[in-house]
C-alpha atoms as a PDB file:
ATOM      1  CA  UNK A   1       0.000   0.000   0.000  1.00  0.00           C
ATOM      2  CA  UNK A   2       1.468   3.335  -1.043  1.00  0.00           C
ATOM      3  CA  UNK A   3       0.932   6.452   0.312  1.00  0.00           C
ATOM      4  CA  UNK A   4       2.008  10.293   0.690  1.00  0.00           C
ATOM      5  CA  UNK A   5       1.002  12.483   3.297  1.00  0.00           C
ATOM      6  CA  UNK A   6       0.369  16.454   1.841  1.00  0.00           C
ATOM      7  CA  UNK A   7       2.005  19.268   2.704  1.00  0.00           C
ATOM      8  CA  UNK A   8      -1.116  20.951   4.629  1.00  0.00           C
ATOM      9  CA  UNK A   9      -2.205  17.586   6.804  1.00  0.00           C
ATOM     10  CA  UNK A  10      -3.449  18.898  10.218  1.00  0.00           C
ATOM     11  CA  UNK A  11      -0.484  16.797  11.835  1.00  0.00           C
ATOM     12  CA  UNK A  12       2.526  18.687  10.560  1.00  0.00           C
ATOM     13  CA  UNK A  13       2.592  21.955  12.121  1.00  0.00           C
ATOM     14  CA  UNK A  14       4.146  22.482  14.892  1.00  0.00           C
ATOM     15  CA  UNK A  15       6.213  19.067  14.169  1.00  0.00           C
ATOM     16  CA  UNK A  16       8.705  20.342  13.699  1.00  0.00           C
ATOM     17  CA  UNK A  17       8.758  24.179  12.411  1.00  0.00           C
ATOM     18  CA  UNK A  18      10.459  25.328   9.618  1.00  0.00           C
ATOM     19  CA  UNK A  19      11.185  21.221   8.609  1.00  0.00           C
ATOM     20  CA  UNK A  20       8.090  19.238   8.991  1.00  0.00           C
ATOM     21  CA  UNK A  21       8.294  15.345   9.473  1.00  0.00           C
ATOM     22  CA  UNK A  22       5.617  13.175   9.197  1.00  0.00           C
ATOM     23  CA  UNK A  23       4.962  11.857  12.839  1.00  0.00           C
ATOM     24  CA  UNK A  24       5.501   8.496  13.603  1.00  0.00           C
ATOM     25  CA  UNK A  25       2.130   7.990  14.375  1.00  0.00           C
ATOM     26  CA  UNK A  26       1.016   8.925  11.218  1.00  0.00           C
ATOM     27  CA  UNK A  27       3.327   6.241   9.563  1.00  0.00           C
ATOM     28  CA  UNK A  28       1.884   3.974  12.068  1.00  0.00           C
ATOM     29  CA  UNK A  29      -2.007   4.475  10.719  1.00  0.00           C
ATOM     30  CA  UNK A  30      -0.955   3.622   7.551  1.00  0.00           C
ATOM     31  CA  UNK A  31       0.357   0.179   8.465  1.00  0.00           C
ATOM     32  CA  UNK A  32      -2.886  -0.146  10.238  1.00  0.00           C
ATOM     33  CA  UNK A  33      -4.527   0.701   7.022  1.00  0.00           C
ATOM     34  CA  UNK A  34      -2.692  -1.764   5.238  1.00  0.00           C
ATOM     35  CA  UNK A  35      -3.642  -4.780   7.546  1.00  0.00           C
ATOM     36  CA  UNK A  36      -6.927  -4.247   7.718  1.00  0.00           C
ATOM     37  CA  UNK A  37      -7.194  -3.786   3.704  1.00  0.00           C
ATOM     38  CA  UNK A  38      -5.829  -7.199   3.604  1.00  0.00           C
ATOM     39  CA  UNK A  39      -7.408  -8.807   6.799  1.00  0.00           C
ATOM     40  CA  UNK A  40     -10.715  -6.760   7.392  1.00  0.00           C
ATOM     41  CA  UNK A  41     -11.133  -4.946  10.445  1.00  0.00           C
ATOM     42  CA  UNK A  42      -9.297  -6.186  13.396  1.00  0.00           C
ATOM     43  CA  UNK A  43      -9.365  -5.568  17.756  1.00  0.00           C
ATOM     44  CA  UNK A  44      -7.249  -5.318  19.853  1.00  0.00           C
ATOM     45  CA  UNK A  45      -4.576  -4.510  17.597  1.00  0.00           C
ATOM     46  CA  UNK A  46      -0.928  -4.111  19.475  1.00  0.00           C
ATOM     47  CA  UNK A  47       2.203  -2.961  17.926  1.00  0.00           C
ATOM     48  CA  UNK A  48       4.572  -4.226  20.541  1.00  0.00           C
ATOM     49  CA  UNK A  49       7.430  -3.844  18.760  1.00  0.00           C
ATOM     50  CA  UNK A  50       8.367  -0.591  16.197  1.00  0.00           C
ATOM     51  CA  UNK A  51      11.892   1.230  14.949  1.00  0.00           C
ATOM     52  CA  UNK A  52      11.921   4.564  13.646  1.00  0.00           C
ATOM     53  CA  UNK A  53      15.075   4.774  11.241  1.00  0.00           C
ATOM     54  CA  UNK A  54      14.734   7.641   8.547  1.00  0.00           C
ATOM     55  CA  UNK A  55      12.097  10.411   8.889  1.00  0.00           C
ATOM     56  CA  UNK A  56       9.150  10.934   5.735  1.00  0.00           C
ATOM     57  CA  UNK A  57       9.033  14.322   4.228  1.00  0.00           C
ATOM     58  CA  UNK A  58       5.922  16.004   3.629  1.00  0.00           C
ATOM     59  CA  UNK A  59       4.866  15.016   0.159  1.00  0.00           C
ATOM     60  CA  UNK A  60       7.234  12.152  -0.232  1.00  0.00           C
ATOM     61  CA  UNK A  61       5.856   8.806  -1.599  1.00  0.00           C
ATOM     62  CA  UNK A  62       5.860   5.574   0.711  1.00  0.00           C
ATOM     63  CA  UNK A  63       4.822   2.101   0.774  1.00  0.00           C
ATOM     64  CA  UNK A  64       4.290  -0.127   3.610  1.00  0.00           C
ATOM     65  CA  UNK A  65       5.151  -4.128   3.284  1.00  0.00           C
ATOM     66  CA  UNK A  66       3.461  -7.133   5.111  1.00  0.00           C
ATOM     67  CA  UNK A  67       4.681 -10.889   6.027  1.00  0.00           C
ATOM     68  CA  UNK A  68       3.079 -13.006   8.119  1.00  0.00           C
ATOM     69  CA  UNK A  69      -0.555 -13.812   8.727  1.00  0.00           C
ATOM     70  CA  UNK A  70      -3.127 -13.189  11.725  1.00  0.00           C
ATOM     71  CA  UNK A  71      -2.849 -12.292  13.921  1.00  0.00           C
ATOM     72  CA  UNK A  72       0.727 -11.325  13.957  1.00  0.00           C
ATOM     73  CA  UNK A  73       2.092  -9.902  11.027  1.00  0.00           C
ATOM     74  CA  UNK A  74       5.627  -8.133  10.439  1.00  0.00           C
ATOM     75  CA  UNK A  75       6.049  -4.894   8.623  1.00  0.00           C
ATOM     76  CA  UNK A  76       7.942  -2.279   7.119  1.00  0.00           C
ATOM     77  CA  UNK A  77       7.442   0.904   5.947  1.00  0.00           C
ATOM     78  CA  UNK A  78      10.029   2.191   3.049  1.00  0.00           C
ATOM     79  CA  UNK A  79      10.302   5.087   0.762  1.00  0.00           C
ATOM     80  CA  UNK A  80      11.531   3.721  -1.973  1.00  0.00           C
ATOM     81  CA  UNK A  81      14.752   1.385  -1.090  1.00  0.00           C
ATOM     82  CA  UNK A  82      15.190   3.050   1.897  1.00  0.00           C
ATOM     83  CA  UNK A  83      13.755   1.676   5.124  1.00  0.00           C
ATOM     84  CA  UNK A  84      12.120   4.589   7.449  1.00  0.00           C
ATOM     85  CA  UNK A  85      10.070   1.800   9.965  1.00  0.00           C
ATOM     86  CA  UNK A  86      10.136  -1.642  10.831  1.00  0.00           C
ATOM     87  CA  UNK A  87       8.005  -3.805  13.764  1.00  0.00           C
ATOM     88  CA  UNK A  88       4.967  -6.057  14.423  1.00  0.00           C
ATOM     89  CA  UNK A  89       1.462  -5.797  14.719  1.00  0.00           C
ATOM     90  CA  UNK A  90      -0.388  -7.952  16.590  1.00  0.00           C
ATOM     91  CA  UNK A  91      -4.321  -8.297  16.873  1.00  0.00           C
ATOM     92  CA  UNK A  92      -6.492  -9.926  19.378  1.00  0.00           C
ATOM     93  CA  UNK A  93      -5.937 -10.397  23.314  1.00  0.00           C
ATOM     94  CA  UNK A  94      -2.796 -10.396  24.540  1.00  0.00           C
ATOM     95  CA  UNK A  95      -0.380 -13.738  24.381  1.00  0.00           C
ATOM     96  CA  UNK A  96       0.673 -15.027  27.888  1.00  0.00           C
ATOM     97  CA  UNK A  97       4.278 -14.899  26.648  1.00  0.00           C
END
């Protein structure tokens, strides 16, 4: 799934001014999106484990790559070769372990 988030999106002023970055949690609905566009709608979803490596620039294109199935799935979120974010998402109630 390939996205770009605009220039005037409500979540980039203020982060950071005069050199906006897309906030991680923006990055984050996008993976989101991307399960539940393959999956349907989940609950309980968990990310217990994300990296931020490389910011997004307003305007700049991404993607966002799954592997695994339900309910655990690993992802990563690149602009072009370069890898910007990298964890899990998992859905349902939380595993003893």
């Amino acid at each position: 799934m390939s996205f770009a988030i605009p220039i005037d999106h409500p979540c980039l002023p203020g982060h950071f001014p005069g050199r906006p970055l897309v906030p991680g949690v923006v990055l984050l609905e996008h993976v989101v999106e991307a399960v539940e566009a393959a999956h349907g709608p989940l609950t309980g979803l968990r990310l217990p484990q994300v990296k931020f490596l490389q910011p997004l620039l307003p305007g700049e294109e991404a993607h966002v790559e799954l592997d695994g199935a339900a309910p655990r799935w690993r992802f990563r979120v690149l602009r072009g070769d370069t890898l910007l974010a990298a964890g899990e998402v998992v859905a349902g109630a939380r595993d003893a372990a």
